[in-house]
Protein backbone atom coordinates (compact mmCIF):
# COMPACT_ATOMS: atom_id res chain seq x y z
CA UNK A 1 36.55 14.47 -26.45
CA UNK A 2 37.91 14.33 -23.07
CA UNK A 3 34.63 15.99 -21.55
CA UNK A 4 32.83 13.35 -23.74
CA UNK A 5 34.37 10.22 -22.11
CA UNK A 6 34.17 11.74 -19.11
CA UNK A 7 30.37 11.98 -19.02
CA UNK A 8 30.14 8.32 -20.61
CA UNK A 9 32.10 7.12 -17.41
CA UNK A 10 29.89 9.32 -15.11
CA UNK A 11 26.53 7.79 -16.65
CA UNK A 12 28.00 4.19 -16.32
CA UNK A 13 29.38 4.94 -12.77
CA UNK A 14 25.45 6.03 -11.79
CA UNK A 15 23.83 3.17 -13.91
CA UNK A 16 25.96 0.27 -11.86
CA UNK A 17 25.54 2.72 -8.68
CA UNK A 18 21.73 3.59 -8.83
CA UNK A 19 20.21 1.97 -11.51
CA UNK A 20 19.51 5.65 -13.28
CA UNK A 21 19.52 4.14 -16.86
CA UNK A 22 17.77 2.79 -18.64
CA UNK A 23 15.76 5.80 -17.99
CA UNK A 24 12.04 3.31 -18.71
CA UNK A 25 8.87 5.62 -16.83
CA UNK A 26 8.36 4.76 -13.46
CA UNK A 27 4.33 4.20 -12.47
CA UNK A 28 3.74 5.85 -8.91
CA UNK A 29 0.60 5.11 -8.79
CA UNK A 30 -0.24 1.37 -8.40
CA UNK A 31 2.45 -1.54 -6.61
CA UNK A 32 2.74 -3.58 -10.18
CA UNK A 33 0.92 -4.67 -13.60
CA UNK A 34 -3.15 -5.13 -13.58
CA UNK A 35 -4.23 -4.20 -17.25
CA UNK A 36 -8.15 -4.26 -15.93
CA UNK A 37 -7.32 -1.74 -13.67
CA UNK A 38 -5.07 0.90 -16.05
CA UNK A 39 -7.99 0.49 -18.46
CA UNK A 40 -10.81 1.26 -16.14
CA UNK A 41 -8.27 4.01 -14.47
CA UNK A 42 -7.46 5.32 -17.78
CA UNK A 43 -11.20 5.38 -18.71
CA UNK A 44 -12.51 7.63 -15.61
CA UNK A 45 -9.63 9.66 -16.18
CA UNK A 46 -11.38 10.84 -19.32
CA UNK A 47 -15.07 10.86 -17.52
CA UNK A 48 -16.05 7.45 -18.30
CA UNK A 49 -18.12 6.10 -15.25
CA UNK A 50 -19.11 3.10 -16.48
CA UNK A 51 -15.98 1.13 -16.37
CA UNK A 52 -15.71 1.76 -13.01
CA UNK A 53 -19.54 0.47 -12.12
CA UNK A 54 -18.89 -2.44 -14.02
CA UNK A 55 -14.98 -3.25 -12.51
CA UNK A 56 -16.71 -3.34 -8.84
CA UNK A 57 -19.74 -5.57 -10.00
CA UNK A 58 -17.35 -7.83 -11.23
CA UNK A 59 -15.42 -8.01 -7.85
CA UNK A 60 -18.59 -9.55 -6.59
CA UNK A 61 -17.56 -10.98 -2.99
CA UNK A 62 -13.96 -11.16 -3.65
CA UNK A 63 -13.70 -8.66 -0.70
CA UNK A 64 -9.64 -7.97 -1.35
CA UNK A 65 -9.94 -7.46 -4.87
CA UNK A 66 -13.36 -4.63 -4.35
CA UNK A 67 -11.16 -2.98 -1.42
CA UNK A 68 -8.16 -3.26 -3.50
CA UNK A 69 -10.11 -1.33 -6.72
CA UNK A 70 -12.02 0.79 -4.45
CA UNK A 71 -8.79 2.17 -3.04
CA UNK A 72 -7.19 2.79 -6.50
CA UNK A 73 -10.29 4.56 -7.78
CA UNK A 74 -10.91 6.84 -4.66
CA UNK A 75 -7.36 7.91 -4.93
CA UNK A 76 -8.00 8.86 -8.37
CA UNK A 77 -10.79 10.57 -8.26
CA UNK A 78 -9.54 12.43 -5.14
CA UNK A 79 -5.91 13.91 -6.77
CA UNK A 80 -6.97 13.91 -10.69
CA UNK A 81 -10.94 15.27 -10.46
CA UNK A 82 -14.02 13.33 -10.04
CA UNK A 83 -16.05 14.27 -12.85
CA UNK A 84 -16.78 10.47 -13.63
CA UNK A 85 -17.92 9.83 -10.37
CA UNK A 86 -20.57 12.87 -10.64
CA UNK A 87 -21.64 11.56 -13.71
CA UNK A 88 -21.99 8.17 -12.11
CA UNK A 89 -24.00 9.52 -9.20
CA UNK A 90 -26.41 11.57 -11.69
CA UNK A 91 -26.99 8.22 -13.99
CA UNK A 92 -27.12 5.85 -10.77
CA UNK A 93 -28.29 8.09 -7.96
CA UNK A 94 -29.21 4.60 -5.66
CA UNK A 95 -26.44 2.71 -6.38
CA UNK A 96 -24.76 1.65 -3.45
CA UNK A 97 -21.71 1.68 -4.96
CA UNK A 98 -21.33 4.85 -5.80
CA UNK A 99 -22.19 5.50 -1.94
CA UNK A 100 -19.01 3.54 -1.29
CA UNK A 101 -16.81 4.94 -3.74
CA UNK A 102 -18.49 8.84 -2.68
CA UNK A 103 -17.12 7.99 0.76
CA UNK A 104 -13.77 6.86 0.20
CA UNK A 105 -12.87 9.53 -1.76
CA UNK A 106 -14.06 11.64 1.14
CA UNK A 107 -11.53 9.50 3.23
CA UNK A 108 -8.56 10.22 0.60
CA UNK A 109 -9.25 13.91 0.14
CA UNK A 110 -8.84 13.91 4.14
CA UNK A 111 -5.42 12.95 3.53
CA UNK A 112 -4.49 14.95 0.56
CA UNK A 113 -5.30 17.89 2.60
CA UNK A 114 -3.39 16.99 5.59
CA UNK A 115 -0.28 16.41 3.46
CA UNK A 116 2.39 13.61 3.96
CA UNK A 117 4.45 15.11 6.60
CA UNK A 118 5.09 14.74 10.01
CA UNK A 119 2.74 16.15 12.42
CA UNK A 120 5.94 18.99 13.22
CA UNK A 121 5.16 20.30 9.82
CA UNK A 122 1.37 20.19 9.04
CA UNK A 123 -0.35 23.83 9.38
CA UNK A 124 -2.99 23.79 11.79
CA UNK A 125 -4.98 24.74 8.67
CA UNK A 126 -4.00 21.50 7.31
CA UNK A 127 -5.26 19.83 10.71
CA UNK A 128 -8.63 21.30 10.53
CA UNK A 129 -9.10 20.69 7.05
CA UNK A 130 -8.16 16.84 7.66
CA UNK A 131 -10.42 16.57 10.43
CA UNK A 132 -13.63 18.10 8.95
CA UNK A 133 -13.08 15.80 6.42
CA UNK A 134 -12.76 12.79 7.99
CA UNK A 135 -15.59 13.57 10.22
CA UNK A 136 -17.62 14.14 7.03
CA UNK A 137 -16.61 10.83 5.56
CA UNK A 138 -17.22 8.94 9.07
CA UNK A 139 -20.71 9.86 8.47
CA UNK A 140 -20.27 8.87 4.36
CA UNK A 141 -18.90 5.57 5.36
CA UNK A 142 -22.19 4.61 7.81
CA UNK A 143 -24.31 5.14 5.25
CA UNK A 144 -22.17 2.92 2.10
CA UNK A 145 -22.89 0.26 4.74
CA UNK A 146 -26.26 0.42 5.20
CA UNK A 147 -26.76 0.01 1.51
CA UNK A 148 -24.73 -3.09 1.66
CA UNK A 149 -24.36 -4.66 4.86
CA UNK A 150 -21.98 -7.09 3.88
CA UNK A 151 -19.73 -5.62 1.68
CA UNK A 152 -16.39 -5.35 4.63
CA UNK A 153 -15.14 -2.15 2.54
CA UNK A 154 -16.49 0.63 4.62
CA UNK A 155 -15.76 -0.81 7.93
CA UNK A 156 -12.36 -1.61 6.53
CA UNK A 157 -11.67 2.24 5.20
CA UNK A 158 -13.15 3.67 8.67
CA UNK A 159 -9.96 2.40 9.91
CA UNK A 160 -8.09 5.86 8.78
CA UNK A 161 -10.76 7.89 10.13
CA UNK A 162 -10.39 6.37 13.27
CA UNK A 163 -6.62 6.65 13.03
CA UNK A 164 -7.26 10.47 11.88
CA UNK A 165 -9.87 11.39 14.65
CA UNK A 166 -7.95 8.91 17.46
CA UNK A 167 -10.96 6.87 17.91
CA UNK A 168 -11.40 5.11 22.05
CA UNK A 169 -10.17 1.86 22.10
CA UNK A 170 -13.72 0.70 22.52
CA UNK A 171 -14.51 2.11 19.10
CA UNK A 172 -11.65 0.45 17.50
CA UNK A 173 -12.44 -2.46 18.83
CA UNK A 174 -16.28 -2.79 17.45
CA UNK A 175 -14.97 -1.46 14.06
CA UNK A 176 -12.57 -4.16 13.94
CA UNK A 177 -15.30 -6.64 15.20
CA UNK A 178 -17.26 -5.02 12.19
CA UNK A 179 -14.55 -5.86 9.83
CA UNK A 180 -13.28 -9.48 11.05
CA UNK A 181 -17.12 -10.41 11.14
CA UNK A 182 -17.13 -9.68 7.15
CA UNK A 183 -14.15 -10.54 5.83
CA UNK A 184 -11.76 -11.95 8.92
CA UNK A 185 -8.36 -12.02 6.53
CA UNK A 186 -9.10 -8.99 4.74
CA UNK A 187 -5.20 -7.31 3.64
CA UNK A 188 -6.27 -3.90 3.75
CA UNK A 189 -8.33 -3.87 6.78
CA UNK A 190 -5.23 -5.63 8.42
CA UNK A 191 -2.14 -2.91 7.07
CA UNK A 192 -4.73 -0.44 7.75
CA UNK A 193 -5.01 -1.38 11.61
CA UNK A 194 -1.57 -2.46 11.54
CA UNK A 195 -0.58 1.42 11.19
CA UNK A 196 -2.97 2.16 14.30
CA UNK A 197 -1.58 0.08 16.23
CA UNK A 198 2.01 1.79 15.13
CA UNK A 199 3.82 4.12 17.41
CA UNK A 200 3.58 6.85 15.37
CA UNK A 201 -0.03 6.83 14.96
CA UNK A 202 -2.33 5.44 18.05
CA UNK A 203 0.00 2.53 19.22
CA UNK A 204 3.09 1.27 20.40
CA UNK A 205 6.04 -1.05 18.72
CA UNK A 206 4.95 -4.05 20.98
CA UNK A 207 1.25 -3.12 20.08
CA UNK A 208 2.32 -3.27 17.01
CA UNK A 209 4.47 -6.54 16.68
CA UNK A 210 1.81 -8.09 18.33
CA UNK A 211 -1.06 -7.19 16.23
CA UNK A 212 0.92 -8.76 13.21
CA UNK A 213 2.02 -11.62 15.20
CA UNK A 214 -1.71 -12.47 15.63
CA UNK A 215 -2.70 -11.93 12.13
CA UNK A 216 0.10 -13.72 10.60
CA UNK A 217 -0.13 -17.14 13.07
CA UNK A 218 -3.93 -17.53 12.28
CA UNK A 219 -4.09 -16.35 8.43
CA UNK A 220 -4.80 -19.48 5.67
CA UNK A 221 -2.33 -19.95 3.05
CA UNK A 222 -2.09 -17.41 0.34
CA UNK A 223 -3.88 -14.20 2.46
CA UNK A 224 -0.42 -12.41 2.61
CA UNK A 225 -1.22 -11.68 5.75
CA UNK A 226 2.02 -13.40 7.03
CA UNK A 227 3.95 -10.59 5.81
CA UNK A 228 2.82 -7.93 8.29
CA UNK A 229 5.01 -9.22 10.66
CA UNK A 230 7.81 -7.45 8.29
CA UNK A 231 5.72 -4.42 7.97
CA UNK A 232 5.60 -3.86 11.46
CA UNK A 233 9.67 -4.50 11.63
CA UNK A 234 10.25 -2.20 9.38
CA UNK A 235 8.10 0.75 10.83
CA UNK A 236 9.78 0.17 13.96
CA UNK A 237 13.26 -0.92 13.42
CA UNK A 238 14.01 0.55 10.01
CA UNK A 239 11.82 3.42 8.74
CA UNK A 240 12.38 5.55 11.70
CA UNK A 241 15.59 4.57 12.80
CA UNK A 242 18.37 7.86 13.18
CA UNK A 243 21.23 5.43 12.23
CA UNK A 244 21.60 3.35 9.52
CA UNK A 245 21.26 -0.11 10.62
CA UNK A 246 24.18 -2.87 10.17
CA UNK A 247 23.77 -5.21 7.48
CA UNK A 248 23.89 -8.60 9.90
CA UNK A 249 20.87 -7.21 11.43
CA UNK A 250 18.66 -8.39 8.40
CA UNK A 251 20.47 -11.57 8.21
CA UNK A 252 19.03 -12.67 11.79
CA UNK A 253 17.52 -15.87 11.88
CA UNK A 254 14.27 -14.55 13.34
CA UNK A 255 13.83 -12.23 10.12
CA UNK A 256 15.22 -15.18 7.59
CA UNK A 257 12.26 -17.40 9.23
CA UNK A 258 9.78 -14.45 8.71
CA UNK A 259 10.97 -13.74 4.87
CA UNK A 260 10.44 -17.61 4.82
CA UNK A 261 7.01 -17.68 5.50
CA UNK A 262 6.39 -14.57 4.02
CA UNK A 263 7.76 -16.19 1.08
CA UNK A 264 5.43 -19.87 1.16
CA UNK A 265 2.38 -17.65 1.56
CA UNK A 266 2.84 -15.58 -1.65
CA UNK A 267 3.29 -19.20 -3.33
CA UNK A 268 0.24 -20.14 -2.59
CA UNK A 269 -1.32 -16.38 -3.59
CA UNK A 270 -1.62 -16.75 -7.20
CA UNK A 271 -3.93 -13.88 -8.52
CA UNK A 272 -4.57 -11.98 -5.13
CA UNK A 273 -4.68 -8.39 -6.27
CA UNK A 274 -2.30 -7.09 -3.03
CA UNK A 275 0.40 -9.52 -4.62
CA UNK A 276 2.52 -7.28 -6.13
CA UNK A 277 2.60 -4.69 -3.17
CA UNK A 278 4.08 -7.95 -0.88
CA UNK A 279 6.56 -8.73 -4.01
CA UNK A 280 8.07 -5.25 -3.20
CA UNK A 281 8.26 -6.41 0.58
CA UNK A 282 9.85 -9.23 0.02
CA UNK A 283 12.34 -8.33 -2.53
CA UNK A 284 13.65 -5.10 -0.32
CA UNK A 285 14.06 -7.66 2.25
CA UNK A 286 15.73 -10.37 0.32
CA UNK A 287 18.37 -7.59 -1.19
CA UNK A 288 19.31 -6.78 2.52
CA UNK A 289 19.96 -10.41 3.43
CA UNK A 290 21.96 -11.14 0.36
CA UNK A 291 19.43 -13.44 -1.01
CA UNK A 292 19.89 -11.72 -4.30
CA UNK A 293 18.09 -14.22 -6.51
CA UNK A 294 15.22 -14.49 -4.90
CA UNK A 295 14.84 -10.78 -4.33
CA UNK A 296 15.30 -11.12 -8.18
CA UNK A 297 12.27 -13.17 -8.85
CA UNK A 298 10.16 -10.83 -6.81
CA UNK A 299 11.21 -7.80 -8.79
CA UNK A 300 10.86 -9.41 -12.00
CA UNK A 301 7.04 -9.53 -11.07
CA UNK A 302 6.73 -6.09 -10.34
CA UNK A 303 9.37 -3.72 -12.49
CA UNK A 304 8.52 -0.75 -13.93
CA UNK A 305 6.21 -0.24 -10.59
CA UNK A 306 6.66 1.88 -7.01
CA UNK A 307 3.37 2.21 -4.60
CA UNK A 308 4.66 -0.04 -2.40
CA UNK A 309 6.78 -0.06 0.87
CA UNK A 310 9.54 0.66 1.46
CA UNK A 311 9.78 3.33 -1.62
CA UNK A 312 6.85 4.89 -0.14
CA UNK A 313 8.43 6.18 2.67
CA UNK A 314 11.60 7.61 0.91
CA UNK A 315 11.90 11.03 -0.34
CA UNK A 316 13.10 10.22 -3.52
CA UNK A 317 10.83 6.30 -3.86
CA UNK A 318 11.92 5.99 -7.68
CA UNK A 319 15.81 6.54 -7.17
CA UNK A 320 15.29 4.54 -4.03
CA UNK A 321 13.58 1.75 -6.21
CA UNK A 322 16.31 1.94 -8.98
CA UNK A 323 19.37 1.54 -6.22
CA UNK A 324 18.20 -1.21 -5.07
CA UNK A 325 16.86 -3.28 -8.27
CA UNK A 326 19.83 -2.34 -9.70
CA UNK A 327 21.84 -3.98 -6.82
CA UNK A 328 20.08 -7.04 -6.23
CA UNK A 329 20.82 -7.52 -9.91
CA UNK A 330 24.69 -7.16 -10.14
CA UNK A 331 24.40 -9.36 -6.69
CA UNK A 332 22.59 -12.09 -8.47
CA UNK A 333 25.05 -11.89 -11.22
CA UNK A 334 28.10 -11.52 -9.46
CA UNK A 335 27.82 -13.32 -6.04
CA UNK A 336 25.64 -16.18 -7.88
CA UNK A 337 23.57 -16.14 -4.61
């Protein structure tokens, strides 16, 4: 009896602690809820080609959503087989998008082989397998475009080969020209370069700062782009940081007035498919200044979801996620703020 209560108090001490219970699944894979997209994922999964053909036809010229299913499919067909995308190719051999998507699976399979560690502790092995493979896809890419010259995509994924391969500034610079003279508030183009521009890749923190600072001051309402400013805060102050950082830091009002605006430009993004990923932004940020109802709403959007910063970058994203929901909750309920 005694062990039994004692248990019961240990799974109640981790559910108010870290959110561990209920135990509901966890989806890895995409930032929050987009039926179309589980289906069509869902369908290739089990071979089915024509899903996908038909979910990127559909995009038409809504550049963010196409880069934003592009991405999602390439990943899949990179880590969980490609036998849809054959199939695809055999039925459609001309189809430029299957050019597209042949490419940016390239680009993701680049990555999968390098691994998700530090430079310290990639193989050289690893190295040359990544850079074969980006150099393949470089080529992959330049031909997706020529099928469709004004489909942004390609240009857009390029940007992690060039961060792979450590393109010349001169090269960056005409691939962003490429990009900006497609689709000039494109999200994914813009996080993309915003991690060249990092430290840890080809850049530097002010680089960095001011690269978002740029993109945020001329975006139109409801891009999202005004929340790269907090992206590139994060890489710099947070993610990377040896010491944990005080709390008041978060509360400054420079970072209030960037939540802010981070905040009116989601408002005004109803149905923009990289949505969700900014929810997660936002709410992290709203738990750490205490602005637990708000952080609140933003979950509520997105629960039951984790490809997203910050959870990305943690070694354990889904206990990570659960802490903090978990948190902002009992602060919402029991600070009323």
């Amino acid at each position: 009896m005694l062990i039994f209560i004692s248990l019961a108090s240990l799974a109640a001490l981790i559910w108010i602690r870290y959110g561990l219970l209920p135990l509901r699944p966890l989806n890895s894979r995409l930032p929050g809820p987009d039926p179309l997209l589980q289906r069509t994922l869902k369908a290739v999964g089990a071979g089915e080609w024509e899903p996908a053909a038909r979910l990127l036809a559909d995009a038409g010229k809504d550049w963010d959503r196409r880069a934003y299913y592009v991405q999602h499919l390439a990943r899949s067909a990179a880590w969980d087989g490609a036998a849809w995308l054959d199939a695809w190719d055999t039925a459609r051999p001309q189809d430029p998008d299957v050019a597209l998507m042949r490419a940016c699976t390239q680009v993701e399979q680049a990555w999968k082989a390098r691994g998700a560690q530090r430079a310290s502790s990639t193989s050289q092995e690893q190295f040359d397998a990544f850079h074969q493979a980006l150099c393949d896809a470089r080529y992959d890419l330049a031909h997706a475009a020529d099928l469709n010259p004004e489909d942004p995509t390609p240009h857009s994924k390029e940007i992690w080969v060039a961060l792979g391969l450590g393109y010349s500034p001169d090269m960056t610079s005409a691939l962003w020209d490429r990009v900006t003279e497609r689709a000039p508030h494109l999200m994914t183009a813009h996080h993309g370069m915003l991690q060249y521009r990092s430290r840890k890749w080809r850049g530097s923190h002010t680089e960095a700062r001011e690269f978002a600072a740029r993109a945020a001051q001329d975006a139109p309402p409801g891009s999202l782009l005004k929340v790269l400013p907090l992206i590139a805060w994060y890489e710099e102050y947070e993610c990377f940081a040896e010491e944990s950082l005080h709390p008041e830091v978060f509360r400054s009002p420079h970072l209030i007035a960037l939540v802010d605006a981070a905040l009116e430009d989601v408002a005004a993004a109803d149905g923009h498919p990289e949505l969700p990923w900014v929810r997660h932004v936002l709410g992290y940020y709203l738990y750490r200044q205490g602005r637990y109802r708000a952080a609140v709403d933003q979950f509520r959007h997105v629960d039951g979801y984790t490809d997203a910063l910050p959870w990305r970058y943690s070694a354990f994203p889904k206990l990570h996620y659960r802490s903090v929901r978990t948190r902002t909750m009992w602060g919402a309920l029991l600070r009323r703020r």
